[in-house]
N, C-alpha and C. Protein backbone atom coordinates (compact mmCIF):
# COMPACT_ATOMS: atom_id res chain seq x y z
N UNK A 1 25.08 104.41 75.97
CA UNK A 1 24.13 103.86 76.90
C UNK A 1 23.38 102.68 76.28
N UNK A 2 23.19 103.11 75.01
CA UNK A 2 22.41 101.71 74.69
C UNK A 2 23.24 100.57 74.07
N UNK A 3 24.36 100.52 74.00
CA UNK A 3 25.53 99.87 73.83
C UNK A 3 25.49 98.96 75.01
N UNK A 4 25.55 99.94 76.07
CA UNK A 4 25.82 98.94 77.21
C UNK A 4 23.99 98.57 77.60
N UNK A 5 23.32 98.91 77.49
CA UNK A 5 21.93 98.25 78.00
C UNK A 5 22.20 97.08 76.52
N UNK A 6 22.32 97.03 75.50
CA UNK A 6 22.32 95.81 74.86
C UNK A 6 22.96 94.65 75.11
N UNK A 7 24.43 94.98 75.50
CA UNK A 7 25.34 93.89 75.90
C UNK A 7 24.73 93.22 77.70
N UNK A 8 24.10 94.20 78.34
CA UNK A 8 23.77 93.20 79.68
C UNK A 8 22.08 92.64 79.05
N UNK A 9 21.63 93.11 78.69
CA UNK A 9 20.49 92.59 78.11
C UNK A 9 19.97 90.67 77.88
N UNK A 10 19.20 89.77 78.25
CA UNK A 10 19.52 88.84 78.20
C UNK A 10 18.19 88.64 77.64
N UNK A 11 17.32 89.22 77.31
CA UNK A 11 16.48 88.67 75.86
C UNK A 11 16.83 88.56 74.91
N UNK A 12 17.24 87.86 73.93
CA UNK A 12 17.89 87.94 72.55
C UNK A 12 17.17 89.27 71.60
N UNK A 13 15.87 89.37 71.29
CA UNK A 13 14.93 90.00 70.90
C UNK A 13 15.41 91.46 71.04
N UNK A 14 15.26 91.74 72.75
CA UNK A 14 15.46 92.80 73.03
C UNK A 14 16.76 93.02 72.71
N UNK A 15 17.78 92.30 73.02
CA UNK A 15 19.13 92.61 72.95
C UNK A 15 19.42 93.51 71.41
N UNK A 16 18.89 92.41 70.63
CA UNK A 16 19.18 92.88 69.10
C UNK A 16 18.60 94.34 68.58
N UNK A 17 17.21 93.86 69.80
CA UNK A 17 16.58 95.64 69.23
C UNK A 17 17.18 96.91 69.39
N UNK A 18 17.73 96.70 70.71
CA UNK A 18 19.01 97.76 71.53
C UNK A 18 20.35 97.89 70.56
N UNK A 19 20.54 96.77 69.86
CA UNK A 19 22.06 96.65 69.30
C UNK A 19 21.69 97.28 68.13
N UNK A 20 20.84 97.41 67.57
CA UNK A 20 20.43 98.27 66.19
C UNK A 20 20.70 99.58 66.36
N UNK A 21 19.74 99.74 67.90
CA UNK A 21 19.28 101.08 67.73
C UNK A 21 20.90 102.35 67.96
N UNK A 22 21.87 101.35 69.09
CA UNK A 22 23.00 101.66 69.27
C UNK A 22 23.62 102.00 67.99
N UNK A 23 23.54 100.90 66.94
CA UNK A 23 24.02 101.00 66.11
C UNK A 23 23.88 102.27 65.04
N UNK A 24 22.72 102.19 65.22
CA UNK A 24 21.94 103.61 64.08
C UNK A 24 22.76 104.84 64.74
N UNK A 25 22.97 105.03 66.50
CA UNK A 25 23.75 106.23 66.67
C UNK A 25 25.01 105.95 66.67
N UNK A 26 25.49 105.30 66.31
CA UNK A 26 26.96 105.25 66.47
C UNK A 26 27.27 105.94 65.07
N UNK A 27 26.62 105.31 64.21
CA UNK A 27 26.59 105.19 62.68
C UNK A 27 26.16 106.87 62.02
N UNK A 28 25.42 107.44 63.00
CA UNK A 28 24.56 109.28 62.96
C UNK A 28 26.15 109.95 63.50
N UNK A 29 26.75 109.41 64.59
CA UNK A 29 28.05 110.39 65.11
C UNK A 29 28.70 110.31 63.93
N UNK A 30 29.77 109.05 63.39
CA UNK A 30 30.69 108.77 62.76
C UNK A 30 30.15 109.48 61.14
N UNK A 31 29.21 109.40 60.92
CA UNK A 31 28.41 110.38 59.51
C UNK A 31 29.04 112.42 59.79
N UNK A 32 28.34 112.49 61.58
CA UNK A 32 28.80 113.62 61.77
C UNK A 32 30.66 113.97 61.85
N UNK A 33 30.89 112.96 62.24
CA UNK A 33 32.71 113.23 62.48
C UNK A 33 33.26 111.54 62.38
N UNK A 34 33.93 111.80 61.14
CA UNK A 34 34.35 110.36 60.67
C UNK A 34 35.20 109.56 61.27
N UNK A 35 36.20 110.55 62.53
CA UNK A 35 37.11 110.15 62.77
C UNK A 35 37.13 110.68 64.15
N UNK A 36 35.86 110.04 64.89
CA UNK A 36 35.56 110.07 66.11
C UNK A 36 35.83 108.49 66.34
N UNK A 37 37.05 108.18 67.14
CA UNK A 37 36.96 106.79 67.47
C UNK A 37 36.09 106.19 68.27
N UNK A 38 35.32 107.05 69.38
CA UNK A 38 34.75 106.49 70.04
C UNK A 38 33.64 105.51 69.32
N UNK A 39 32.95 106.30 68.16
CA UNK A 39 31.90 105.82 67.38
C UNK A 39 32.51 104.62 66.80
N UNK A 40 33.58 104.67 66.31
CA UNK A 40 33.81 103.11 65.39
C UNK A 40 34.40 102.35 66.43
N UNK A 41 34.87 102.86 67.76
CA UNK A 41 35.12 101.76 68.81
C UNK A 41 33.80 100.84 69.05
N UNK A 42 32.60 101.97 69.24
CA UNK A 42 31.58 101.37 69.62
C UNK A 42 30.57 100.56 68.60
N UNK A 43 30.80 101.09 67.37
CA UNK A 43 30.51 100.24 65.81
C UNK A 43 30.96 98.90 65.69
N UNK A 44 32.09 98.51 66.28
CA UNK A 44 33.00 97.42 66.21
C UNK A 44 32.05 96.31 67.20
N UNK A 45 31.51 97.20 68.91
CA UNK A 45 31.16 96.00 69.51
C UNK A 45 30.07 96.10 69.36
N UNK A 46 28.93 96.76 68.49
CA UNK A 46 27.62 96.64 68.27
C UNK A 46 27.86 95.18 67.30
N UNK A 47 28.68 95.71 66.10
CA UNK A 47 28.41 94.47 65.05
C UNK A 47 28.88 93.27 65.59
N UNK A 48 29.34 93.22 66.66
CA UNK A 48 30.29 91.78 67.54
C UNK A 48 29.08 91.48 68.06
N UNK A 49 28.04 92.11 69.02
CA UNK A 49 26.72 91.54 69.31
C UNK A 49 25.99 90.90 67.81
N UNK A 50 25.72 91.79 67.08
CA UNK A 50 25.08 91.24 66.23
C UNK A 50 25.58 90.22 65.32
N UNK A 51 26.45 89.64 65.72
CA UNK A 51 26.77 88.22 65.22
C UNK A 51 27.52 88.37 63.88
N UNK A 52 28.31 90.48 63.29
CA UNK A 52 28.93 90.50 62.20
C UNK A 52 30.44 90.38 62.08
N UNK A 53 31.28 89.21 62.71
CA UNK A 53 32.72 89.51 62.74
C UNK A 53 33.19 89.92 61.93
N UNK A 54 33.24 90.20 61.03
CA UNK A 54 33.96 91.18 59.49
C UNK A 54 33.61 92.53 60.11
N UNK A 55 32.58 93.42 60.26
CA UNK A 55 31.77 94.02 60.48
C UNK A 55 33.05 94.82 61.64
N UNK A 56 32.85 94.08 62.74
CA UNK A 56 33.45 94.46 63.86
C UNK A 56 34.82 94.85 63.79
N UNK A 57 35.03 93.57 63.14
CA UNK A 57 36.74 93.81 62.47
C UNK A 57 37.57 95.37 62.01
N UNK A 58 36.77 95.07 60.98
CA UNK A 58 36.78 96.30 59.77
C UNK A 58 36.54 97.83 60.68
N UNK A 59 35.74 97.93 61.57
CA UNK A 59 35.40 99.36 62.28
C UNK A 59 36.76 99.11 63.21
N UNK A 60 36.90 98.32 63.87
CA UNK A 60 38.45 98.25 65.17
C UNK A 60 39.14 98.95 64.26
N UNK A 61 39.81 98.12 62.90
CA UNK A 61 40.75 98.59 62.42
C UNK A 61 40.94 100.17 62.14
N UNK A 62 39.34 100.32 61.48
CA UNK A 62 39.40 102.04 61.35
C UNK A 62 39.69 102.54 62.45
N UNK A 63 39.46 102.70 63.81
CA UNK A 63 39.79 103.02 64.79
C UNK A 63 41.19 103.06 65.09
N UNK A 64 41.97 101.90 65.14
CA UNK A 64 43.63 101.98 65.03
C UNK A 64 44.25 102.96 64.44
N UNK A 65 43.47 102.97 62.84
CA UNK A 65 43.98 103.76 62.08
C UNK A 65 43.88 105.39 62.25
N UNK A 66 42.89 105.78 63.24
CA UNK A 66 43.07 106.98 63.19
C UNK A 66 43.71 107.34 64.46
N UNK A 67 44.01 106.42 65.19
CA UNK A 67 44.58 106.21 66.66
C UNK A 67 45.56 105.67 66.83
N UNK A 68 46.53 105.51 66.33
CA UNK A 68 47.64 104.46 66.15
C UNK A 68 48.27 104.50 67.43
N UNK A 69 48.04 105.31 68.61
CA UNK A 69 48.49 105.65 69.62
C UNK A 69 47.91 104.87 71.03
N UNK A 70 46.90 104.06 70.67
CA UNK A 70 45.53 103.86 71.43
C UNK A 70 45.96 102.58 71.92
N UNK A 71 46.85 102.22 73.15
CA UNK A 71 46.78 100.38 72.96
C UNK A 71 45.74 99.63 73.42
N UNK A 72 44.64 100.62 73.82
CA UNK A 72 42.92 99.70 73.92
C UNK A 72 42.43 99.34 72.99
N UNK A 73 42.14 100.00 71.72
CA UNK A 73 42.34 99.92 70.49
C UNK A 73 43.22 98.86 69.80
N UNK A 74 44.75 98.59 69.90
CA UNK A 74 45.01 97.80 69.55
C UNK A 74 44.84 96.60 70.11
N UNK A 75 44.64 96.38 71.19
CA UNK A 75 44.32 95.08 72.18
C UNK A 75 42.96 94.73 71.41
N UNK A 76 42.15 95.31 71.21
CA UNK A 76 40.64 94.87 70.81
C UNK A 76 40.69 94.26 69.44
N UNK A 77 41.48 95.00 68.84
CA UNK A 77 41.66 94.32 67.71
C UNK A 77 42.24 93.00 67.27
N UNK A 78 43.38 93.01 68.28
CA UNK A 78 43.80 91.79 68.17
C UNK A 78 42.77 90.65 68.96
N UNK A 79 42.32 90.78 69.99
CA UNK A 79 41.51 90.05 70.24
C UNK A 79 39.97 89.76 69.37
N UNK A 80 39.92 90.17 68.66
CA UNK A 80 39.22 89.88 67.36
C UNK A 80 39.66 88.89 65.94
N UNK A 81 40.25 89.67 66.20
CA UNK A 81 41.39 88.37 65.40
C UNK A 81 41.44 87.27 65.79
N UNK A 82 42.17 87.21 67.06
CA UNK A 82 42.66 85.82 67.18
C UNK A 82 41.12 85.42 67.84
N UNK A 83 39.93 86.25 67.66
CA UNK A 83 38.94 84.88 67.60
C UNK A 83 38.57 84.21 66.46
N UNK A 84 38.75 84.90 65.23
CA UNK A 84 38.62 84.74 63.86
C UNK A 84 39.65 84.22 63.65
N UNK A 85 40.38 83.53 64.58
CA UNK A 85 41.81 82.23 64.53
C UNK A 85 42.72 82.91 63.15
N UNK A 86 42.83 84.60 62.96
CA UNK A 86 44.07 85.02 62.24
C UNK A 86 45.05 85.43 63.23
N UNK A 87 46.06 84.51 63.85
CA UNK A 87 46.70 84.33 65.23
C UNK A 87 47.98 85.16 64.91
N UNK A 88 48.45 85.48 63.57
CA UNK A 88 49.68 85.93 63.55
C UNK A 88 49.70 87.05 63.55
N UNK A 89 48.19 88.01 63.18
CA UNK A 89 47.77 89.13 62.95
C UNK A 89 47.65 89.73 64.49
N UNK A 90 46.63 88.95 65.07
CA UNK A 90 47.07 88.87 66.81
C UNK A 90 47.73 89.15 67.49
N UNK A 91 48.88 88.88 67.25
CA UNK A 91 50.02 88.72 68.15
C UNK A 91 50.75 89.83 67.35
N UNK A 92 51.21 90.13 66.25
CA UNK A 92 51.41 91.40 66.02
C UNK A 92 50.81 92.76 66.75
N UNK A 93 49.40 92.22 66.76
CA UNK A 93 48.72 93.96 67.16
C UNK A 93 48.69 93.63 68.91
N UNK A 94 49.12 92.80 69.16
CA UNK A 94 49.28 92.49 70.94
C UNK A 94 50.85 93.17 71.07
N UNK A 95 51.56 92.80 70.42
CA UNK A 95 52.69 93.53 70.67
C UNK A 95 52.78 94.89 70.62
N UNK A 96 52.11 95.47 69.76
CA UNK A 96 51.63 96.56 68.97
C UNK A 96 51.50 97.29 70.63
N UNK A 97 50.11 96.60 71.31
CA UNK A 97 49.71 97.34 72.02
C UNK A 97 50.67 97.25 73.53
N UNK A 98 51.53 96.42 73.21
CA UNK A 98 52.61 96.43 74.62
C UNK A 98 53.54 97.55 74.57
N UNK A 99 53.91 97.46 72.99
CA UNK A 99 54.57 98.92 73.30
C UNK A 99 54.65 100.00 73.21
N UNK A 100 52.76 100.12 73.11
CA UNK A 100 52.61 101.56 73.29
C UNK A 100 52.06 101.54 74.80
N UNK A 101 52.16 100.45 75.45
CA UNK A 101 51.53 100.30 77.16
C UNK A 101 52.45 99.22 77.84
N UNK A 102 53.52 99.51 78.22
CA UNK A 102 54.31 98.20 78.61
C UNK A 102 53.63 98.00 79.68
N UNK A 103 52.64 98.60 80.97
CA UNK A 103 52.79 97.53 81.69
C UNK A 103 51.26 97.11 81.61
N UNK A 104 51.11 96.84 80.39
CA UNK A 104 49.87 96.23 80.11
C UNK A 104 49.78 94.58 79.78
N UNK A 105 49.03 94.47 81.08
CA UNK A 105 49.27 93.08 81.31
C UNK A 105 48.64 92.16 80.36
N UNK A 106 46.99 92.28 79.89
CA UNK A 106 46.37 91.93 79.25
C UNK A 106 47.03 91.10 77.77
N UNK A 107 47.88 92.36 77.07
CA UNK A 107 48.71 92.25 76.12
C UNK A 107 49.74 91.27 76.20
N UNK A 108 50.53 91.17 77.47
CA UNK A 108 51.51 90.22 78.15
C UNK A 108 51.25 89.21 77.99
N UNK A 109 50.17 88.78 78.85
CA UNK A 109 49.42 87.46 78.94
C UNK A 109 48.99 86.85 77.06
N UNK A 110 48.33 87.68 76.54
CA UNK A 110 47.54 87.33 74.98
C UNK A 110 49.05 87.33 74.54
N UNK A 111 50.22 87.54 74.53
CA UNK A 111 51.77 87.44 73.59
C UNK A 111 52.15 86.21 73.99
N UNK A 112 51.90 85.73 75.36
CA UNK A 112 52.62 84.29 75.75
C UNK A 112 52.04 83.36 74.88
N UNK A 113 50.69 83.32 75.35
CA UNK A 113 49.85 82.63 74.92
C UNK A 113 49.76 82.40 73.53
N UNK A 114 49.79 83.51 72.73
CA UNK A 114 49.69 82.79 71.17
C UNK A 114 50.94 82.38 70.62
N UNK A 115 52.20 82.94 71.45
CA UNK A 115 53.92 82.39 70.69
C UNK A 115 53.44 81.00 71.18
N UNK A 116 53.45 80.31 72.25
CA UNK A 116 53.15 79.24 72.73
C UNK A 116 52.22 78.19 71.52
N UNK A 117 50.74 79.24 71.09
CA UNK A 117 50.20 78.16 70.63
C UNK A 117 50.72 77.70 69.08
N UNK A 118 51.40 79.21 68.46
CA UNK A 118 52.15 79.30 67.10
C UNK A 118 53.44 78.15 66.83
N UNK A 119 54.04 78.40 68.25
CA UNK A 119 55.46 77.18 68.35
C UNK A 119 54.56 75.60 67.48
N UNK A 120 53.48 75.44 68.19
CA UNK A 120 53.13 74.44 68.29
C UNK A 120 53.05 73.68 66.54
């Protein structure tokens, strides 16, 4: 809940205060059960508000890793990536997540798009 009251939030101030506080419980679950993805799913887009792309990174991945099955999970990740312009890493974990979801379009679309911009 306070995940999502931070992200619609449009005071910066407030936003950040919400993104902490999210953060502190995400951070109390994953202490209680390490390998609750939901918590490092939601660890990933707290530190993406708070302006930590490593941060965000690093929790997606843990998440994959205990989920290797998850292609929401892998989609997020790659779309992290390829904002942090590591495009080949991208498009690996886009594929990743096509074929554990073929008719996942999202994935479809993000595979054209980066062979396209890689050709280049």
């Amino acid at each position: 809940m306070l995940r999502t009251r931070a992200f619609w939030e449009l005071d910066p101030e407030h936003k950040k205060e919400l993104a902490k506080r999210a953060q502190d419980e995400f951070q109390a679950v994953s202490r209680l059960n390490p390998g609750q993805m939901e918590a490092l799913h939601g660890l990933s887009q707290v530190y993406e508000m708070l302006g930590d792309q490593d941060q965000a990174l690093a929790f997606m991945s843990r998440a994959t890793e205990y989920d290797q099955m998850n292609a929401y999970y892998w989609n997020q990740l790659a779309l992290y990536n390829r904002r942090q312009g590591r495009l080949e890493e991208a498009l690996e974990q886009f594929r990743k997540a096509l074929s554990l979801d073929t008719p996942n379009e999202t994935a479809r679309l993000n595979i054209r798009s980066l062979e396209k911009r890689l050709r280049k």
